[in-house]
N, C-alpha and C. Protein backbone atom coordinates (compact mmCIF):
# COMPACT_ATOMS: atom_id res chain seq x y z
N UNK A 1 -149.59 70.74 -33.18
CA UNK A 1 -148.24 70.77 -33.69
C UNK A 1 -147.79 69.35 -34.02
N UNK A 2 -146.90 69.26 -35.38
CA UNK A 2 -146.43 67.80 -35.58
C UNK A 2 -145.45 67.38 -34.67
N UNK A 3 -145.32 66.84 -34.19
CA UNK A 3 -144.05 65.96 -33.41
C UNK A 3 -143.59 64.95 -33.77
N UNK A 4 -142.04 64.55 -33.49
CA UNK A 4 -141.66 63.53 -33.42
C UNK A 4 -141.33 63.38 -31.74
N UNK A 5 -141.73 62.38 -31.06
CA UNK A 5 -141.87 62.32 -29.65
C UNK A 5 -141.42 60.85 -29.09
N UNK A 6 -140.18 61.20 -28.07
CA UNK A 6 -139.55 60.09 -27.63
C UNK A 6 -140.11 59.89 -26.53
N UNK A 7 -140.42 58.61 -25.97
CA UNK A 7 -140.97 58.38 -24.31
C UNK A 7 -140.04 58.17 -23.74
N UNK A 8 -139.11 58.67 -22.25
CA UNK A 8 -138.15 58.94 -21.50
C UNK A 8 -138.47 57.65 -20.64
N UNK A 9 -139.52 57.70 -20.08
CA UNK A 9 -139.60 56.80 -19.16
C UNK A 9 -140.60 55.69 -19.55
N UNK A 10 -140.50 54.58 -18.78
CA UNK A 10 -141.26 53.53 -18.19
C UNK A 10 -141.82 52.72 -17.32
N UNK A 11 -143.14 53.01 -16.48
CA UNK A 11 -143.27 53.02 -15.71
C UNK A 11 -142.37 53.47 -13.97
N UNK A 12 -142.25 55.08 -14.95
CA UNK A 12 -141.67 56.15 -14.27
C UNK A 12 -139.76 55.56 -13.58
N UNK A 13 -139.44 54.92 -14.49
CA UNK A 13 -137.97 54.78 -14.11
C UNK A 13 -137.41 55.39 -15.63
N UNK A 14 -136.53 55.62 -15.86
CA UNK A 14 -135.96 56.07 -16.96
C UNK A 14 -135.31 54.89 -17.64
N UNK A 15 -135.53 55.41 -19.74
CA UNK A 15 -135.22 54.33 -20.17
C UNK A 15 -134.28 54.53 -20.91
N UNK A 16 -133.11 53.90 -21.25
CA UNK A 16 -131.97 54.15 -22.75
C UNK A 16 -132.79 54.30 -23.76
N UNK A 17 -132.73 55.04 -24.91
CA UNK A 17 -133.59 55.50 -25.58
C UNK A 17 -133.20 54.56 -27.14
N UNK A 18 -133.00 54.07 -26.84
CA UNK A 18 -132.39 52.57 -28.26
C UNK A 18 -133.46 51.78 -28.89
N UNK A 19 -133.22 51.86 -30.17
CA UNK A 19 -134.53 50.97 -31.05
C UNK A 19 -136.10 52.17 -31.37
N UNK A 20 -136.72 51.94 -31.72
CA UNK A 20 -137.84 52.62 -31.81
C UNK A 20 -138.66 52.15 -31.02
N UNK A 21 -138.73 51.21 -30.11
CA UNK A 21 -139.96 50.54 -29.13
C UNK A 21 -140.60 51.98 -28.16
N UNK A 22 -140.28 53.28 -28.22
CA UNK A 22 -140.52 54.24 -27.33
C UNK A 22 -140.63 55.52 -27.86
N UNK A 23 -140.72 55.22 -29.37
CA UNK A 23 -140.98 56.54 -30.10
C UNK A 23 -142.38 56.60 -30.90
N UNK A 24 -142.64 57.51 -30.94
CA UNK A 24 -144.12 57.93 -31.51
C UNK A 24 -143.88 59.51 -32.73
N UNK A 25 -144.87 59.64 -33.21
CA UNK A 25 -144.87 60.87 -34.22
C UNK A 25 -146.70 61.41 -34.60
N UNK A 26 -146.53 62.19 -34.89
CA UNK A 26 -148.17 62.80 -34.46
C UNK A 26 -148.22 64.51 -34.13
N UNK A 27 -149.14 64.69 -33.98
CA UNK A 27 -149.85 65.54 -33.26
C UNK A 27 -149.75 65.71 -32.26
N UNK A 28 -149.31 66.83 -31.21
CA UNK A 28 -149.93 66.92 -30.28
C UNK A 28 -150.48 67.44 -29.48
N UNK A 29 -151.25 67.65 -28.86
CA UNK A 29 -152.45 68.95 -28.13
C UNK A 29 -152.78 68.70 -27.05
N UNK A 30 -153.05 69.92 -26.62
CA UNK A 30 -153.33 69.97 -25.18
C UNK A 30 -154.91 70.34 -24.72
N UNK A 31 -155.61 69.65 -23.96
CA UNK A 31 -156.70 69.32 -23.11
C UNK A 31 -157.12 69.78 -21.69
N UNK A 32 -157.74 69.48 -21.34
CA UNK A 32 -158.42 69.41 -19.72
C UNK A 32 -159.35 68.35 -19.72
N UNK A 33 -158.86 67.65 -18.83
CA UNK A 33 -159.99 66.10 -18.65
C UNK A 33 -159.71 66.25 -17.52
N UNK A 34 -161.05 65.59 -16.24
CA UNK A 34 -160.97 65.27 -15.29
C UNK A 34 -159.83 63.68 -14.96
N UNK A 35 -158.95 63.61 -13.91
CA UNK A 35 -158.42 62.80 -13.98
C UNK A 35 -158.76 61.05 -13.47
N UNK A 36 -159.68 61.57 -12.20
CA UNK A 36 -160.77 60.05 -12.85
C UNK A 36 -162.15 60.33 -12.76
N UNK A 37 -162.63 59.61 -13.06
CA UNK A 37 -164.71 59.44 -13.26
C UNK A 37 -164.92 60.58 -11.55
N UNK A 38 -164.25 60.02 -10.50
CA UNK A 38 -165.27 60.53 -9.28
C UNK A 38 -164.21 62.00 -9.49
N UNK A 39 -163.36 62.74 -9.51
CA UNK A 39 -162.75 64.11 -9.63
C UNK A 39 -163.35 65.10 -10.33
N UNK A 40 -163.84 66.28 -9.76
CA UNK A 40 -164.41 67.05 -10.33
C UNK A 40 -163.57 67.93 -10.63
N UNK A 41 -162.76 68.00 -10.59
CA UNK A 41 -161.53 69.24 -11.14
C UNK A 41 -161.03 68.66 -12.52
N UNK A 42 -160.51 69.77 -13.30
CA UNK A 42 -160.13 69.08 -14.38
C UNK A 42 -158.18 69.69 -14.16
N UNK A 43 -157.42 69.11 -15.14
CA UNK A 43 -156.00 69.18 -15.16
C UNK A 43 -155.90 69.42 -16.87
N UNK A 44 -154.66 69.56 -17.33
CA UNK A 44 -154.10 69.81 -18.30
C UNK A 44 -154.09 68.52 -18.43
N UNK A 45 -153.65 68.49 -20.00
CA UNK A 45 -152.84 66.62 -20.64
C UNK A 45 -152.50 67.15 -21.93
N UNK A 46 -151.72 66.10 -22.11
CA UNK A 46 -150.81 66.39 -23.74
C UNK A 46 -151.30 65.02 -24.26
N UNK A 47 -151.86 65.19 -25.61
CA UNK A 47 -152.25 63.81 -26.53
C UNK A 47 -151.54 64.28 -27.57
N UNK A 48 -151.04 62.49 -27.88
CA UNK A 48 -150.36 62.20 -29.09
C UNK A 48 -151.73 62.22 -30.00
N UNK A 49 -152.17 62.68 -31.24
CA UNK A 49 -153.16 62.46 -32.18
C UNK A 49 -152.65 61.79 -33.01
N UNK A 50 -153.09 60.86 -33.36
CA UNK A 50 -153.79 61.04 -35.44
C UNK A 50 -151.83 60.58 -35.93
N UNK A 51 -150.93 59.62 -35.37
CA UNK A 51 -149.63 59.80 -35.99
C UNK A 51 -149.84 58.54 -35.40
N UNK A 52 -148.29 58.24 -36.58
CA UNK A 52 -147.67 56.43 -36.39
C UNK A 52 -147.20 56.54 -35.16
N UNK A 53 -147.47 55.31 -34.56
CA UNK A 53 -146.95 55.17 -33.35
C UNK A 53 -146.05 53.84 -33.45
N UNK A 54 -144.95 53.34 -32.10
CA UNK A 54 -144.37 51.86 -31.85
C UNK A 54 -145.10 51.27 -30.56
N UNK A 55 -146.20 52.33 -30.29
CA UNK A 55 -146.40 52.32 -28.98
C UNK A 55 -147.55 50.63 -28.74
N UNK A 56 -147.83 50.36 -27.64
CA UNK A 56 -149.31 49.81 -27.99
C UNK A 56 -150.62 49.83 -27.68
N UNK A 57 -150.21 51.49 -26.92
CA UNK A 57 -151.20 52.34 -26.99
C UNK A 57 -151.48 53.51 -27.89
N UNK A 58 -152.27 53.32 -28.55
CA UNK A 58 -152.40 54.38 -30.02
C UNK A 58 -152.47 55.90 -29.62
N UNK A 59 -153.15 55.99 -28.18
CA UNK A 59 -152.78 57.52 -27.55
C UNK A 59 -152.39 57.74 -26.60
N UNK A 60 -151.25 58.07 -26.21
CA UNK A 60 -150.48 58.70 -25.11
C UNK A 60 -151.07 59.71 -24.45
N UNK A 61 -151.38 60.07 -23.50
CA UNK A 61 -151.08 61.41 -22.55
C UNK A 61 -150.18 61.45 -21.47
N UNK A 62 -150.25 62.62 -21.39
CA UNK A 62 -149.22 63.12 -20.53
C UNK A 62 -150.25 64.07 -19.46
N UNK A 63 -150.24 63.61 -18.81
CA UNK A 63 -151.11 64.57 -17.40
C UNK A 63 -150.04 65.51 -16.95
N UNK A 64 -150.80 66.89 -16.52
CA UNK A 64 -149.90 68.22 -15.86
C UNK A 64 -148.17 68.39 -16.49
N UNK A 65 -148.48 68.44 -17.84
CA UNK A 65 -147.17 68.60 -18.72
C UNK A 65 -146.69 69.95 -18.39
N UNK A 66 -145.42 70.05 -17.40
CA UNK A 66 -144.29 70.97 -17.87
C UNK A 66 -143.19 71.20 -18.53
N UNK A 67 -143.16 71.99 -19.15
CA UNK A 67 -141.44 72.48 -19.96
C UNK A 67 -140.33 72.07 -18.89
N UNK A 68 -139.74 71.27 -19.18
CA UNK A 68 -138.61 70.78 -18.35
C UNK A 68 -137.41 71.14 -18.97
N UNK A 69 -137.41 71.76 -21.08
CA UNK A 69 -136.48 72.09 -21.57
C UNK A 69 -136.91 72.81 -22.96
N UNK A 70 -136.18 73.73 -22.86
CA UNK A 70 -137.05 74.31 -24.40
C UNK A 70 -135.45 74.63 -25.49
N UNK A 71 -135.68 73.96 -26.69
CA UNK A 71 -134.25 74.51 -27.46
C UNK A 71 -134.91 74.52 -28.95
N UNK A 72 -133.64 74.83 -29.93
CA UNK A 72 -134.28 74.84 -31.49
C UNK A 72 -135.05 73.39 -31.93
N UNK A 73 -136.19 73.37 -31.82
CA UNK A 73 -136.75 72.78 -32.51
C UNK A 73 -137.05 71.44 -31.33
N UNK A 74 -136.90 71.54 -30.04
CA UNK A 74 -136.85 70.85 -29.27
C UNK A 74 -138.00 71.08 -28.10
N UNK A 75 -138.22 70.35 -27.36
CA UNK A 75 -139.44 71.06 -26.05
C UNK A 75 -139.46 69.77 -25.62
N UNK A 76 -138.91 69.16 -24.40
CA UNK A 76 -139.04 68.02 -23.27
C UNK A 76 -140.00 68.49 -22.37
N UNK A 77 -140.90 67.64 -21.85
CA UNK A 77 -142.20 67.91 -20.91
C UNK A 77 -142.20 66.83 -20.18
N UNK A 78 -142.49 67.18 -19.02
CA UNK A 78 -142.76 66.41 -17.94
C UNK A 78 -143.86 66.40 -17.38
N UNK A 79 -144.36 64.91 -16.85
CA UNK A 79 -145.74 65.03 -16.17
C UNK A 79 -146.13 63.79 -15.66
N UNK A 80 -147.11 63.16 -15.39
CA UNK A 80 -147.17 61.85 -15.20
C UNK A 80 -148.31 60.85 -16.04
N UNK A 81 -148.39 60.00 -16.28
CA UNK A 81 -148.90 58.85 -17.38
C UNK A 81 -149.84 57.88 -16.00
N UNK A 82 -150.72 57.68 -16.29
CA UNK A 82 -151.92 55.99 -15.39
C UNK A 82 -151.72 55.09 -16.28
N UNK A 83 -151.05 54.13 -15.87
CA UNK A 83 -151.35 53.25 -16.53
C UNK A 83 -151.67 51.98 -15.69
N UNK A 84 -152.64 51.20 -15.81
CA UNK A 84 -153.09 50.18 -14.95
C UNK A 84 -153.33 50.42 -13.57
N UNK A 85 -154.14 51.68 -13.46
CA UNK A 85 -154.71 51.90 -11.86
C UNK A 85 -153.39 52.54 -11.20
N UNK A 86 -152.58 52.84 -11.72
CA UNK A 86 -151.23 53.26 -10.94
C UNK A 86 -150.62 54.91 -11.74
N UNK A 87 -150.09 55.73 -11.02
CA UNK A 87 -149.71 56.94 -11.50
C UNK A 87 -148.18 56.89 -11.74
N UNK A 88 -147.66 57.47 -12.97
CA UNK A 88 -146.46 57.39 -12.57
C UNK A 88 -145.49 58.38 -13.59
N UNK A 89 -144.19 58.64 -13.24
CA UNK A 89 -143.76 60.06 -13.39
C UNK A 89 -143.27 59.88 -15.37
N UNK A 90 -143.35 60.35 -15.80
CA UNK A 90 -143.70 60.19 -17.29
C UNK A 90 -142.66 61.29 -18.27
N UNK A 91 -141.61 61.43 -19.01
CA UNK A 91 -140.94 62.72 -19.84
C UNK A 91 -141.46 62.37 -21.21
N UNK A 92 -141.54 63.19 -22.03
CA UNK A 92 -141.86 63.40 -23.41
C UNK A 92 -140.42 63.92 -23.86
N UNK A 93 -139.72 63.86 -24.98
CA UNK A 93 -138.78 64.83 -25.52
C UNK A 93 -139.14 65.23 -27.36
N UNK A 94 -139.91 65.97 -27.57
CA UNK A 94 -140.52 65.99 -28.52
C UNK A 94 -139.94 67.27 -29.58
N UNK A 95 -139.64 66.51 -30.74
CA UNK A 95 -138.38 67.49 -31.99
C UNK A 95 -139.85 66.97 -32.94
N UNK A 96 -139.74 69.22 -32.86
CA UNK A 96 -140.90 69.96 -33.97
C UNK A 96 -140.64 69.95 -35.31
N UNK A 97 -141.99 69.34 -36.21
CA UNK A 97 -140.99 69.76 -37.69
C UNK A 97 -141.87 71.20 -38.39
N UNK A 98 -141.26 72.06 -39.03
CA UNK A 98 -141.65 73.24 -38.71
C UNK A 98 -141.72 73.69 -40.62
C-alpha cells in the first residue's frame, strides 16, 4: 500500500510533528524476520519500501505493529524500532492514497 507516513516518536519519546525531518512516503508491507541473528522465532515488521524519504535511514521498520487507530484514509501503528543495539517504543501515523 502507498503511504504517506509520519514518525511519532524518537528514540521512543514523542515528537512535535513540525518540518518534514520525520516524514517518509512509500510503500509499505508487512514481513516476518527474526529479531536478531541468535532468535529463532520470527515477529511481524512494517517496511517503508521503494519511497522518498527525510529520513537517514532509507528503510524504516516497525517491529510487532499494532492498529493503535484506524479512520478514513488513516491507520496509526504502534510497535517498536532498534536502533543502535537499543529497543525502543516507535508510532507510525500513516494517510493512504487510494
Amino acid at each position: 500500500m502507498n503511504a504517506k507516513i509520519l514518525i511519532l516518536r524518537e528514540f521512543g519519546r514523542l515528537k512535535v510533528p513540525i518540518g518534514i525531518g520525520n516524514k517518509a512516503s512509500g510503500s509499505i508491507s508487512l514481513y516476518h524476520e527474526h529479531p536478531s541473528s541468535s532468535d529463532e522465532r520470527t515477529v511481524p515488521v512494517l517496511h517503508i519500501l521503494d519511497g522518498s524519504s527525510a529520513l537517514p535511514a532509507k528503510r524504516r521498520k516497525l517491529f510487532e505493529p499494532r492498529i493503535t487507530y484506524m479512520g478514513s484514509g488513516t491507520i496509526k501503528f504502534s510497535g517498536l524500532e532498534y536502533v543502535d543495539g537499543a529497543w525502543y517504543a516507535q508510532e507510525w501515523s500513516c494517510d493512504f492514497d487510494y
